[in-house]
Structure formats: C-alpha cells, structure tokens
Protein backbone atom coordinates (compact mmCIF):
# COMPACT_ATOMS: atom_id res chain seq x y z
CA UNK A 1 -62.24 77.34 128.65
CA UNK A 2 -60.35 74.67 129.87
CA UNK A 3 -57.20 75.99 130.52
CA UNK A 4 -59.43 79.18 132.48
CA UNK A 5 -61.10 76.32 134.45
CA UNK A 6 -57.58 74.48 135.99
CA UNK A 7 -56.33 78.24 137.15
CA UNK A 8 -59.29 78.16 139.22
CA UNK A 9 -60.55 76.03 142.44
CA UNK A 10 -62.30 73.01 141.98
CA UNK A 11 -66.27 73.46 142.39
CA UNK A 12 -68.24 70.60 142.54
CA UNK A 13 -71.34 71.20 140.49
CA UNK A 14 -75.02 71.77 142.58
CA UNK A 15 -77.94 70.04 141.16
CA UNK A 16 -81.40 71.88 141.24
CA UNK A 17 -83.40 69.02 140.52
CA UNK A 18 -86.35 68.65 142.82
CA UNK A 19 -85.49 65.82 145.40
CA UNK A 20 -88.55 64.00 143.45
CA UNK A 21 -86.16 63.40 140.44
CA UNK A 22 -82.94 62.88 142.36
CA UNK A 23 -84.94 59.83 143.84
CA UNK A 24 -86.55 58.25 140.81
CA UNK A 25 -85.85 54.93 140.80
CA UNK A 26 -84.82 52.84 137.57
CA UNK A 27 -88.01 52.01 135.93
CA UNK A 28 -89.51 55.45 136.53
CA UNK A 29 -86.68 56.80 134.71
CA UNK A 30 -86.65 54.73 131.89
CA UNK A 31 -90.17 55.87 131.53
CA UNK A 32 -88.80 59.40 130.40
CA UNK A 33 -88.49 59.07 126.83
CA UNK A 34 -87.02 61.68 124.25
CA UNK A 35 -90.05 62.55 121.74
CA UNK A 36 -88.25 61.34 118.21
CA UNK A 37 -90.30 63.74 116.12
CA UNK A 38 -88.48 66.60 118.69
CA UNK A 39 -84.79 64.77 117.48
CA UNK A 40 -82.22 67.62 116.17
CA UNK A 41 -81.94 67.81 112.47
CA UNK A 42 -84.76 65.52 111.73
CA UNK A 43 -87.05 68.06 109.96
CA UNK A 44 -83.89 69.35 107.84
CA UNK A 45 -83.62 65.99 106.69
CA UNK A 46 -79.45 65.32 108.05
CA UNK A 47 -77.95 62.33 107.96
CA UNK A 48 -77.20 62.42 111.27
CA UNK A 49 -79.92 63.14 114.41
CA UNK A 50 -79.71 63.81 118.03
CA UNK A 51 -81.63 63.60 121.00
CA UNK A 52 -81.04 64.85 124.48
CA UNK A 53 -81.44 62.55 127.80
CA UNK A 54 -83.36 64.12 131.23
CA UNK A 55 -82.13 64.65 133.89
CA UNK A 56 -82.85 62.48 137.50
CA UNK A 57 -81.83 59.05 138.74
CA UNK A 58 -78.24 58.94 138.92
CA UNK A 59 -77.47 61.56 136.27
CA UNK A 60 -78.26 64.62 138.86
CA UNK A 61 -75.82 67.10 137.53
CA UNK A 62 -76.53 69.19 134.62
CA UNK A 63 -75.00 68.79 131.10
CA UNK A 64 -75.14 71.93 129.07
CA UNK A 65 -76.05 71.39 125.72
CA UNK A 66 -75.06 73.46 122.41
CA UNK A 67 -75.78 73.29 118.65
CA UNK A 68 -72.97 74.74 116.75
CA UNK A 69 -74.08 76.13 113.04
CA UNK A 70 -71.35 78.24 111.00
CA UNK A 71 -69.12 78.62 113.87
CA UNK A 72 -71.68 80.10 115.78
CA UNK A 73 -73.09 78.30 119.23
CA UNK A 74 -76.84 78.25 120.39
CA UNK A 75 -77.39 76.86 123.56
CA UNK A 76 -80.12 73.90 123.33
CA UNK A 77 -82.65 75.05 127.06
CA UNK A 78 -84.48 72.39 128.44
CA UNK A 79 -88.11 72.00 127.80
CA UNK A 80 -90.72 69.36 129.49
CA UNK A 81 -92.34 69.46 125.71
CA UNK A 82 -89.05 67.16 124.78
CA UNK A 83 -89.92 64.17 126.64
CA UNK A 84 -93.12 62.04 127.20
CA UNK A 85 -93.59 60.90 131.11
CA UNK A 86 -95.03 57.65 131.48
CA UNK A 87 -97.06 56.68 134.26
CA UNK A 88 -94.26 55.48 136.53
CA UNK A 89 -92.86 59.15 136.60
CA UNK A 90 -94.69 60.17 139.90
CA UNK A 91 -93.79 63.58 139.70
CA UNK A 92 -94.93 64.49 136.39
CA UNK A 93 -93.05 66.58 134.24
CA UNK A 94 -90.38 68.50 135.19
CA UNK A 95 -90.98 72.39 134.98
CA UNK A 96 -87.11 73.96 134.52
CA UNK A 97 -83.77 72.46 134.43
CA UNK A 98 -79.82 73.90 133.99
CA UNK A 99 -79.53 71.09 131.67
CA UNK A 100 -79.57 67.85 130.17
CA UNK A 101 -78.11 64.43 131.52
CA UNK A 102 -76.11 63.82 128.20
CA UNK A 103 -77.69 63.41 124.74
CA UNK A 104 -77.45 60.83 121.90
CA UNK A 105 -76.74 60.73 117.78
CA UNK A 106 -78.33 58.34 115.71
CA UNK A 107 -77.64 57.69 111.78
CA UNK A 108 -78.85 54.52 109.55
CA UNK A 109 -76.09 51.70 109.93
CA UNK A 110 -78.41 48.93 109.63
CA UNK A 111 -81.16 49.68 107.63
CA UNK A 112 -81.17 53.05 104.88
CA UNK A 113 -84.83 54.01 106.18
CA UNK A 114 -84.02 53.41 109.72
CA UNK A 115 -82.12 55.82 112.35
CA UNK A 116 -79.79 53.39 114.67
CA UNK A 117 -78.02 54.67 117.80
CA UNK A 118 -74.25 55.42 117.16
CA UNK A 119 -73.22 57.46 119.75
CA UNK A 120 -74.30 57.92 123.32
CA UNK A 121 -72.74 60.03 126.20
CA UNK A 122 -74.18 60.02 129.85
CA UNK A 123 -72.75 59.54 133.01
CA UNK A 124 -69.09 60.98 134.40
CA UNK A 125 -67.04 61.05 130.71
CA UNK A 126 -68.72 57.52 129.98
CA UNK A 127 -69.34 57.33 126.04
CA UNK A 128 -70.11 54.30 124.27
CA UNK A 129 -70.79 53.68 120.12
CA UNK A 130 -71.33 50.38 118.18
CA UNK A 131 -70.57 49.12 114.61
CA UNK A 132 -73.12 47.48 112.36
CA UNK A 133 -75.26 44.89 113.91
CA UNK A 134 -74.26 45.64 117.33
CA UNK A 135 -76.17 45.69 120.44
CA UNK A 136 -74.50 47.93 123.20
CA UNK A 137 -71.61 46.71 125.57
CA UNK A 138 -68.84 48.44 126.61
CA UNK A 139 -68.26 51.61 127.01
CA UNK A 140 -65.31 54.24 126.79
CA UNK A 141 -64.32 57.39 129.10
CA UNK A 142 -62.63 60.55 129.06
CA UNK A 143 -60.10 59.72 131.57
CA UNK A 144 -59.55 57.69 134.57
CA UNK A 145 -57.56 58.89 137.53
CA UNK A 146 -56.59 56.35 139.98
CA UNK A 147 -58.51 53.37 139.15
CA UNK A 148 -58.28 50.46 141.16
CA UNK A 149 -55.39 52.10 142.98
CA UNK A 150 -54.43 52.90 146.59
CA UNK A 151 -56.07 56.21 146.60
CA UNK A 152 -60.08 56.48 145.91
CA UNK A 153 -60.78 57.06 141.85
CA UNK A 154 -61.15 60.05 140.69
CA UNK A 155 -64.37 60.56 138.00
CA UNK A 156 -64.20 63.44 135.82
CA UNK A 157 -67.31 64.75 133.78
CA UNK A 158 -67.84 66.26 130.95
CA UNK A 159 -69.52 69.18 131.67
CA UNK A 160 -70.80 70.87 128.28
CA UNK A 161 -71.36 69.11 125.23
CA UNK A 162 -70.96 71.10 121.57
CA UNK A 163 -72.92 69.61 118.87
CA UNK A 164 -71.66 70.86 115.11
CA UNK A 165 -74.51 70.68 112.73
CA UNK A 166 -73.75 68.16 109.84
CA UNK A 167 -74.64 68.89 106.32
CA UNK A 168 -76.47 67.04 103.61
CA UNK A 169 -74.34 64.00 102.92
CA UNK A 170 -72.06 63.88 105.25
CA UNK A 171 -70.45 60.84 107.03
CA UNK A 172 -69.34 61.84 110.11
CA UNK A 173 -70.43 63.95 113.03
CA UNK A 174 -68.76 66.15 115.28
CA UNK A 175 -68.94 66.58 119.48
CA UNK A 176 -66.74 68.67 121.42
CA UNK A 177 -66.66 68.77 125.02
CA UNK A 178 -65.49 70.29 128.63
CA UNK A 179 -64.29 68.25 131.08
CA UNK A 180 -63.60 69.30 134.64
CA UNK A 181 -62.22 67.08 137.81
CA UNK A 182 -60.59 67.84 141.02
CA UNK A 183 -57.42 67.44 139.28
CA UNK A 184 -57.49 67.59 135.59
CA UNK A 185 -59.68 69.85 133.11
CA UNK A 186 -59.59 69.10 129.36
CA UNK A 187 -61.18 69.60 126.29
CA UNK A 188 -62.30 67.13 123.97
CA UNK A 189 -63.23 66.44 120.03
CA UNK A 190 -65.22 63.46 118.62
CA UNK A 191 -65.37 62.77 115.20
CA UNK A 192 -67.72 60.06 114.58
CA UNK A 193 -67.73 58.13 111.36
CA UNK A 194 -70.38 55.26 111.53
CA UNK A 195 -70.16 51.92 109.23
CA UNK A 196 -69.62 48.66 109.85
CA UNK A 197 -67.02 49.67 112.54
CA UNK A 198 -68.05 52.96 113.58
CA UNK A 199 -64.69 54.85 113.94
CA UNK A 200 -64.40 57.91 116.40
CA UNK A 201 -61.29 60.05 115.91
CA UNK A 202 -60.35 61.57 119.55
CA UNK A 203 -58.09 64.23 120.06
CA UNK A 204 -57.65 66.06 123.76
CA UNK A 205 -55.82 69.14 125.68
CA UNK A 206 -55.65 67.99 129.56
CA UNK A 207 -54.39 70.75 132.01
CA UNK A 208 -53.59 69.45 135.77
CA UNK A 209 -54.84 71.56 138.80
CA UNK A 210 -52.20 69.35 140.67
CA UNK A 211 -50.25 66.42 139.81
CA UNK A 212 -51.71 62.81 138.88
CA UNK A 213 -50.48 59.96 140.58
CA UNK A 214 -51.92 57.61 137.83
CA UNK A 215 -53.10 59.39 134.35
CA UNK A 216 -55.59 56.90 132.62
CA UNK A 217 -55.44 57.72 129.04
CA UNK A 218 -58.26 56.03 126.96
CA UNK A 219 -59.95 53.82 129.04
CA UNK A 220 -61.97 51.26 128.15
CA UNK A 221 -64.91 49.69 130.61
CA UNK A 222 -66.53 46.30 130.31
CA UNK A 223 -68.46 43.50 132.36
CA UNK A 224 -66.52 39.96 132.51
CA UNK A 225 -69.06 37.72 134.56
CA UNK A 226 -67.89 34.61 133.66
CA UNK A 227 -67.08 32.47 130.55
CA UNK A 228 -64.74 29.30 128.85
CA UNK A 229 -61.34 30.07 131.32
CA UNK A 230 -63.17 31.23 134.85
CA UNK A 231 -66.69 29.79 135.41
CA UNK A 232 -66.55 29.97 138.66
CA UNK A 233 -69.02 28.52 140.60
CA UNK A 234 -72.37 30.16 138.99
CA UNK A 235 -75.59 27.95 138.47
CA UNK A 236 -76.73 28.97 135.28
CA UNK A 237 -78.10 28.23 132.12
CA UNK A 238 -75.92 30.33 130.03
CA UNK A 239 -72.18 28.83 129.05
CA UNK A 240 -70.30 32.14 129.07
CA UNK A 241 -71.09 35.92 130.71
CA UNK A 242 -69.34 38.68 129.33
CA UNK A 243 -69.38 42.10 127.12
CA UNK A 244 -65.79 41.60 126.61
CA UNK A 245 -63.31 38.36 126.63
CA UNK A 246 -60.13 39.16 126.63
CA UNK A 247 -56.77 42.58 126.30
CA UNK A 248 -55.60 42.78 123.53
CA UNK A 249 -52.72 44.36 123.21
CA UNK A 250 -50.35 45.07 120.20
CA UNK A 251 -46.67 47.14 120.02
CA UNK A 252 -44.93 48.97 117.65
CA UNK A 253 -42.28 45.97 117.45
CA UNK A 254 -44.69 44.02 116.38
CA UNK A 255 -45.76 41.62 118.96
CA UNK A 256 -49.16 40.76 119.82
CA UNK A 257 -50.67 39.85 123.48
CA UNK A 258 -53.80 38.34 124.28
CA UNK A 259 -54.48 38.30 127.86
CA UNK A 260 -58.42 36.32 128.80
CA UNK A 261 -60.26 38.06 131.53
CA UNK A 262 -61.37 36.87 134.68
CA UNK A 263 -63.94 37.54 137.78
CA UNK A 264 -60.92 37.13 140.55
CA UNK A 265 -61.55 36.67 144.21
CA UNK A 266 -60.38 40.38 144.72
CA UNK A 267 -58.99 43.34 143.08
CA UNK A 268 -56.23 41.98 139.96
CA UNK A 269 -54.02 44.80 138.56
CA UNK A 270 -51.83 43.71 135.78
CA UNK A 271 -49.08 46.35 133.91
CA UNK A 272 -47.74 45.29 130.50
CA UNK A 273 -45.00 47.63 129.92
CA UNK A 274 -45.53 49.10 125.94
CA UNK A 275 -42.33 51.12 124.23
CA UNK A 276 -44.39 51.86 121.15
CA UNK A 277 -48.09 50.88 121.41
CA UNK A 278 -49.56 50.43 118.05
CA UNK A 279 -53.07 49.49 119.75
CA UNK A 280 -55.01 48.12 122.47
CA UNK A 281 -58.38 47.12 123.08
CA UNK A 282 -60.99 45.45 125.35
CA UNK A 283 -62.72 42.55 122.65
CA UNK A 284 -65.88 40.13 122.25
CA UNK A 285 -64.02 37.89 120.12
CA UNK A 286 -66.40 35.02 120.73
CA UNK A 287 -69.18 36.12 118.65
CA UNK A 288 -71.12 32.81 118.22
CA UNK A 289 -74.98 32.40 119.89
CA UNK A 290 -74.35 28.59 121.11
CA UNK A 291 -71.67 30.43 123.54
CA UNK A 292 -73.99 32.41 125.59
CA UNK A 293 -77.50 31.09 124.59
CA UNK A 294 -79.00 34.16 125.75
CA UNK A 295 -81.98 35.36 123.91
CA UNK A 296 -82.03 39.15 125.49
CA UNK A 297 -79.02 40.51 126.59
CA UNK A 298 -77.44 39.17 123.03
CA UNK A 299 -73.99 38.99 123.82
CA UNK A 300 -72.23 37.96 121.30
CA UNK A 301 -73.67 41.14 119.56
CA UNK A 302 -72.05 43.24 121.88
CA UNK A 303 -69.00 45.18 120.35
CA UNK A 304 -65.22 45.33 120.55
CA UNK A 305 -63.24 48.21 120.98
CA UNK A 306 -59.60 49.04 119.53
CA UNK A 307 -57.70 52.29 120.64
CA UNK A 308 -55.31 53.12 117.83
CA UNK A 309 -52.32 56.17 118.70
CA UNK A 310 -52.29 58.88 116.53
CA UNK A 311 -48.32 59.78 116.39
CA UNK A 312 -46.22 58.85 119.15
CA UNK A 313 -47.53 58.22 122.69
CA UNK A 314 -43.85 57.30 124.01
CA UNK A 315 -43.21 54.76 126.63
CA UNK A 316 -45.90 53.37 129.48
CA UNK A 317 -48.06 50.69 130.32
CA UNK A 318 -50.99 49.49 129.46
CA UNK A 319 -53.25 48.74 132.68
CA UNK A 320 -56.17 46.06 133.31
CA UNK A 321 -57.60 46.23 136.25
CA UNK A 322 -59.79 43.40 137.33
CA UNK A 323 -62.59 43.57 140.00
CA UNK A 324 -64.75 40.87 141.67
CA UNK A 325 -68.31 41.16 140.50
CA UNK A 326 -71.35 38.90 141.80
CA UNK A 327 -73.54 39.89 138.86
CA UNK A 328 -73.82 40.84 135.83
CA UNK A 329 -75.17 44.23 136.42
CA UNK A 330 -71.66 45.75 137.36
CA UNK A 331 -68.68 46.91 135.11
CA UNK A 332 -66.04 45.30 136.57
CA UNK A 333 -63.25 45.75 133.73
CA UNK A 334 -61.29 48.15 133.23
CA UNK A 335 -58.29 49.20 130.90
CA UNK A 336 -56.54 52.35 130.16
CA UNK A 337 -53.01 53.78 128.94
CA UNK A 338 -50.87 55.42 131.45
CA UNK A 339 -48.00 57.36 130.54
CA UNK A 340 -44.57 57.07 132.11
CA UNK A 341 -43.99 60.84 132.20
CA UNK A 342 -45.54 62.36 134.70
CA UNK A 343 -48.53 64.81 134.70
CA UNK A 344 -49.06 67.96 136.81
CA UNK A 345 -49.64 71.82 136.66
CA UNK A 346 -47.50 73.72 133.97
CA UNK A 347 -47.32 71.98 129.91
CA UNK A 348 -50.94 70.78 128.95
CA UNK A 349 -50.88 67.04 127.71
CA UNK A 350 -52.01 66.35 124.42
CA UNK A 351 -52.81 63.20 122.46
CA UNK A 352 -54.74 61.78 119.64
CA UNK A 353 -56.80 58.66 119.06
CA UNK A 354 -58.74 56.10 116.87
CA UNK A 355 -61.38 54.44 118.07
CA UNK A 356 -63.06 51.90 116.48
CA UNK A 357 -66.38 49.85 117.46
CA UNK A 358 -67.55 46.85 116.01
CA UNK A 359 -66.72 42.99 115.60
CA UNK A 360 -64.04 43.04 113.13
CA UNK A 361 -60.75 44.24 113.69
CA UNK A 362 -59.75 46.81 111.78
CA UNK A 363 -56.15 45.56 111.45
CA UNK A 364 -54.59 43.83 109.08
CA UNK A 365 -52.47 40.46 111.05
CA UNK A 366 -50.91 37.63 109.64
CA UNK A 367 -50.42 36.11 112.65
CA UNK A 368 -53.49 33.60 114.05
CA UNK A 369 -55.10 34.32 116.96
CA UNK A 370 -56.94 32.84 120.27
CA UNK A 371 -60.29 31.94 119.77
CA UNK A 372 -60.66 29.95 123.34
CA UNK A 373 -58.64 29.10 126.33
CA UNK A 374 -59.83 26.63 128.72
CA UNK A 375 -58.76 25.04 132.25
CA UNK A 376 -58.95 21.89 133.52
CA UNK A 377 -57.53 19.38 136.45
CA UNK A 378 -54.29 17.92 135.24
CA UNK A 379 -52.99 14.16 134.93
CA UNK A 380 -50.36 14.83 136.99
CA UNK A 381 -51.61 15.31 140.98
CA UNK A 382 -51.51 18.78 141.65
CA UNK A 383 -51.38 20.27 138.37
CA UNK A 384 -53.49 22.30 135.97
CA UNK A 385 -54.23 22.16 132.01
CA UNK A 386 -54.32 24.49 129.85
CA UNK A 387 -56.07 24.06 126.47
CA UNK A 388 -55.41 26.68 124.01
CA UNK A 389 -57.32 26.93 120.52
CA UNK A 390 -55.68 29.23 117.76
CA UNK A 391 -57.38 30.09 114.97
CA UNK A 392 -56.02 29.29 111.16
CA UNK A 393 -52.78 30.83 109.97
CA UNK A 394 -52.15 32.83 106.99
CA UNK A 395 -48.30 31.27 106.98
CA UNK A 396 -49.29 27.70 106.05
CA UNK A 397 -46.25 25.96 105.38
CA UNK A 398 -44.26 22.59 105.82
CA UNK A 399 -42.52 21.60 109.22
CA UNK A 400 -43.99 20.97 112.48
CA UNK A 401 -45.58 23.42 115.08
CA UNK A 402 -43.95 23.99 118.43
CA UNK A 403 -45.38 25.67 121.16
CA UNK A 404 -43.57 27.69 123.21
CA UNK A 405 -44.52 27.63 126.85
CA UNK A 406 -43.45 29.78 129.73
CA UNK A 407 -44.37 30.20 133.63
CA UNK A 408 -43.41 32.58 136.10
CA UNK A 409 -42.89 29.73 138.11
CA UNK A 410 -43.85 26.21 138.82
CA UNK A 411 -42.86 23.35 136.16
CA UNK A 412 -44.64 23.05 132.78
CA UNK A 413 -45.46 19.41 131.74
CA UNK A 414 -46.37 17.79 128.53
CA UNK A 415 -46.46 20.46 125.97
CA UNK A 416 -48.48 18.92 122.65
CA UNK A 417 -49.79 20.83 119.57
CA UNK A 418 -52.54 19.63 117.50
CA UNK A 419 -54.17 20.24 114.11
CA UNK A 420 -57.86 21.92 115.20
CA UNK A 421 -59.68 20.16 112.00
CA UNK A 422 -62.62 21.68 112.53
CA UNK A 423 -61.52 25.33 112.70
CA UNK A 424 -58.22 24.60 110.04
CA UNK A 425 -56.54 26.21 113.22
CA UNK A 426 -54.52 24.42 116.21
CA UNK A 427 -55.02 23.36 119.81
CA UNK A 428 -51.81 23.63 122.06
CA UNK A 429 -52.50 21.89 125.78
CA UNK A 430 -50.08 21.60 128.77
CA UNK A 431 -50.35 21.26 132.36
CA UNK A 432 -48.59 23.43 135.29
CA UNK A 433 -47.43 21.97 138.06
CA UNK A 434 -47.32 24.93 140.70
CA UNK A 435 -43.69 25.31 143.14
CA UNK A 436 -46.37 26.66 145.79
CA UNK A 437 -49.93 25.42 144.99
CA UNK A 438 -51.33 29.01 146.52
CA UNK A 439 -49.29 31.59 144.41
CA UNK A 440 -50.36 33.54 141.35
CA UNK A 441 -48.54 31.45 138.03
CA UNK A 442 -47.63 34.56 134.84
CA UNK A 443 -47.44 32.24 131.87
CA UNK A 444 -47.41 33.24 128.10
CA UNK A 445 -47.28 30.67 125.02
CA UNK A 446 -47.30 31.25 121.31
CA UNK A 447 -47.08 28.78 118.29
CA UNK A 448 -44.11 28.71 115.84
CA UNK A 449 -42.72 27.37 112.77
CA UNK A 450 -38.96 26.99 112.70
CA UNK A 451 -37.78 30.66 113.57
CA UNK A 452 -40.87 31.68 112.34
CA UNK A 453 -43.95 32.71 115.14
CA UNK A 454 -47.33 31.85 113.64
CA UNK A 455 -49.49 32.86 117.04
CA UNK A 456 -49.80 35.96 119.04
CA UNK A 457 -48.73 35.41 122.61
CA UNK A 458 -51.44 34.48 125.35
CA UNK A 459 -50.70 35.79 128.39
CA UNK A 460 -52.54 34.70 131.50
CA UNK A 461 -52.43 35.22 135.38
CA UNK A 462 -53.67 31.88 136.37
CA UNK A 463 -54.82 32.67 140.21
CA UNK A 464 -55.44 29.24 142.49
C-alpha cells in the first residue's frame, strides 16, 4: 500500500467533520471520553485492551481503524455509542465519521487488577508509551522531515492503524501502520512489550515521492522549560521544568556524550557526527521530587526514551534541535537520526529499532555518569563556572582523578576535581574565560584515571 501510495500524487486528506467539532475547544474535547466497558478485547478477557480516540479539536483528519484476527482485517466504523459527551460538548454527539483520531492500548504494568495506558498514538505520526510508574512525557514520531531547518517541516501522518488481536497470555502487542506525506510514504510495525521499561520493537519501509533534504529517522520530542544549567529568568516556585534533561548519545566505539538541554534565545541546531551509533535518547535523568516540587504535572515521573539500531544504520548525525519556548505547554525539543546517504525516489529505505520507555536505562555502562551541571559567575572578571556532578564509578581504584577540559575557544581556568561524599560520586568545577564575551563556547569534559576514562563526556553549547 505504501509503495502504491508514493507512485501517486500527494492528496491532502478532507475532513467531514461538522465545523461544530473542528472548533471544539480543549475542555469540550476532553469531555469526549471512550466508554471502557466498549474497550477492544475486554469481554474476551486479553491481556492487552484498546480504545479508540474521537475525532474534533485539532485531530480533524480521519484515522482508519482495523482489528486484525487470523490474518484477516475488519475495519473498526465509528459509532457515537463509543463515547460519552459531557456537558461541555455543545454539539452533542456526533452522528457519522470516516474515522477515528488515533486509538490507545492499555495492559496492567502497575497493578495485576488494573489496566494502565502503554501505548498511545494521535496526532501527525506522534506516539508516546511509558514504563512502570510513569506518568506521560515525551513522545516519539514516525519521521521528521526538515525540522528546524531552512525550509518549513514537513509532518507526515499515519493514516490507517492495524490492530493484531493478542491471545491469552501474551506479552506484547502488535500495530501496524500507513504513513503518507508530501514526500515520503511508509509503512510501519510496533511491537509493544510492556514492563518496567516498556520496549517497542520498530521496523519501517519509507518510499520517497521526491528527494529529502533532511530524513529524520526516529525522532524523539520533549519540553525543556527550564532547570539546574538554564533558569533563565522565570519567577516560579518550582526549581527545575522539564520532561527531558539532557542527549544522550552513545557510539559503536564506545564513547558516551551527554549533552544538557536548554530554552535558548532562538532556534539552536547542534550535529554530532555518529560512525556507528549504538543508541541515543532524549532522558529525565533527574528523577527526584525535591527537584521540581510539583504536585500535578509529576515530573520526575515522566519517562526516558532510548533508540537502540537494529543492525547497521551506517554513518550520520545525530540532530538536537533546540527551540525557544515561553511555557511549558509547548514541545520545544527535538532529536532525530539523519542519515548521510541521501533519500529520494527509486530503493525504499529500511531500518529497524528498539525503543525503550521508562527510568532505567536499559544498558549495561561502567562508566559514571552526569547527574547535574550547573552555572555560575566566575572568580575571575568575565568568566563563567561550570560545576559538574558525576555519579559513582564502577572502576574504583587508587590514583588521583583528572578532569579533562576542553573549549572551542576562550581560556579554561582552574580545573579541580572533588570527592562528591554524599553521592560516593565526584564534582569537577572550572571557569571559562570567553576570547569574545558574545560568541557561542563548544566545551566537553570527562573524568579519568591514569589512561583510564571513568566519565562519559559532557558536552555543552554554553550560549552568552
């Protein structure tokens, strides 16, 4: 279907929702609720349920919707009797529609008698999923075609959504899904293991209508308000602002980057050129309360996600793209894989993922980590510190700890590591003295041993 759907013209899709729905505002729509006891596979007794979202608001064009039992596909119609309008819905309940506005799977990660949400897609190719004990964050797309570059972005959707019936026992769930842009048609399969971390194994066929200028494989999507590094000048309450805190990104050669996020002035791109990736991910790594002290939004419940490879994805860069935000109400984060070769009309592209959600990495490091980074006026007139907090170290050992300290430019001062007693980890600090007080600084540091490096590297863009 996909590969039928790039020979052809693009057609933008046509909503048929009455102009009622396609101007409901936010709380009337959240007062159109799915009717659990109407949930897919609930009477059968599956381990896994699903529900279906209604169309209106900003979700105007129709999602087709498909159960899939024995190889066999029924088409799931619409029907008013799904959903319960509340009060707020002016309109009342809508007659007909082509479709649904996306549709959601719950199984029991938290509780054996107690359906949670695992997987949710709505909106564009957005999907999102959480581990144990999560509350949602972040989210995850299809693709992304020229984000934050110099031509407008491109937002593919998925059009139809395939839902394979699980059977009695099983751990995982299956989605498949069409996906149709101006430029780029592909079709998609989820399979979505829920735990602790729930773990969605992606695989995709893209075919090009005409060539992509930048090919965002994987991306990730998060909200970075403010936090420890970049407070900005906010009044409020709350110490930190954020679904996610910093890249993470880790290569086949074995070295580890951690690059802290910021709410710049304007539009920050930043490229880290990857060989082999092994993974990357947008992460909440600060998971305590005390750092956000927020009683609803719960944000240091809110999930990381880790994109793993499956085989080789060759040479390219990973891409964070940073945009100003005066709220937090906007996703303003935004980081993706894009492949050096180049993507057009002719050989479909295919690749293979991992994806896992939750607040534990699934990887195995010996290497300690950063659990803060901080900024601060300098001693030195004109200069900035830098306070860096690692975590502990599986490679205890004798000697002393160096830190290794680089800038773009400008002249680092006063290097110092010390013992962090009350995490067992270490605290590295230095100031920058800038050559030209207004220019973007690229610095990177890491902790070693001897020849041996204990730390990933931070990277940071420190922006006047």
């Amino acid at each position: 279907m996909a590969r039928a759907l790039a020979a052809r013209p693009y057609q933008e899709p046509r909503s048929t929702l009455p102009e009622s729905y396609k101007t409901l505002n936010y709380d009337a729509y959240r007062d159109i609720r799915f009717r659990p006891e109407k949930s897919w596979w609930r009477q059968e007794g599956l381990p896994f349920q699903a529900q279906f979202f209604h169309p209106g608001f900003f979700f105007l064009h129709p999602v087709a919707a498909h159960e899939v039992v024995d190889g066999r596909e029924h088409t799931v119609r619409f029907s008013p009797d799904y959903f319960t309008y509340g009060p707020l819905v002016k309109p009342g309940p809508l007659k007909q529609a082509d479709g649904f506005a996306g549709m959601r799977l719950t199984h029991p990660i938290n509780r054996a008698d107690h359906f949670d949400e695992v997987g949710v897609f709505q909106g564009a190719s957005y999907f999102r999923s959480l581990g144990a004990g999560n509350v949602y964050g972040l989210s995850a797309r299809g693709l992304a075609i020229d984000t934050a570059g110099p031509r407008p972005e491109e937002f593919p959707s998925f059009r139809e959504l395939w839902l394979e019936r699980p059977k009695a026992g099983d751990s995982h769930v299956v989605v498949h899904a069409l996906m149709d842009s101006q430029s780029v048609t592909g079709a998609y399969r989820f399979t979505i293991t829920p735990g602790a971390n729930t773990v969605m194994d992606v695989e995709a066929t893209l075919f090009a209508r005409k060539p992509v200028e930048q090919l965002g494989v994987a991306p990730l999507t998060s909200m970075y308000l403010f936090g420890e590094n970049d407070r900005g000048a906010y009044d409020d309450f709350r110490p930190e602002v954020h679904d996610s805190d910093g890249l993470f990104v880790w290569t086949k050669g074995g070295e580890q980057l951690w690059r802290p996020l910021q709410n710049p002035g304007h539009v920050n791109v930043s490229s880290f050129h990857v060989e082999g990736l092994r993974a990357f991910g947008l992460l909440q790594r600060d998971t305590a309360f005390t750092s956000y002290e927020d009683l609803e939004a719960r944000y240091e419940r809110r999930p990381s996600a880790w994109v793993e490879p499956v085989g080789d994805w060759g040479a390219g860069v990973v891409r964070l793209a940073e945009l100003p935000t005066p709220d937090e109400t906007n996703d303003n984060i935004v980081a993706f894989w894009v492949p050096e070769r180049p993507f057009g009309p002719g050989e479909p592209l295919r690749f293979a993922y991992r994806l896992h959600w939750g607040s534990r990495s699934p990887f195995e490091t010996k290497n300690a980590f950063v659990t803060a980074t901080r900024v601060a006026a300098g001693d030195t007139q004109g200069a900035r510190r830098f306070i860096l907090d690692f975590s502990a170290s599986a490679q205890e050992g004798e000697g002393p700890v160096e830190a290794v300290i680089t800038a773009a430019s400008g002249q680092v001062l006063r290097p110092t590591v010390t013992r962090h007693e009350p995490s067992g980890g270490w605290r590295a600090t230095f100031e920058l003295l800038p050559t030209t007080p207004a220019a973007p600084t690229e610095l990177r540091a890491f902790l070693k041993r001897g020849s041996e490096t204990l730390t990933e590297t931070w990277s940071y863009l420190w922006i006047p």
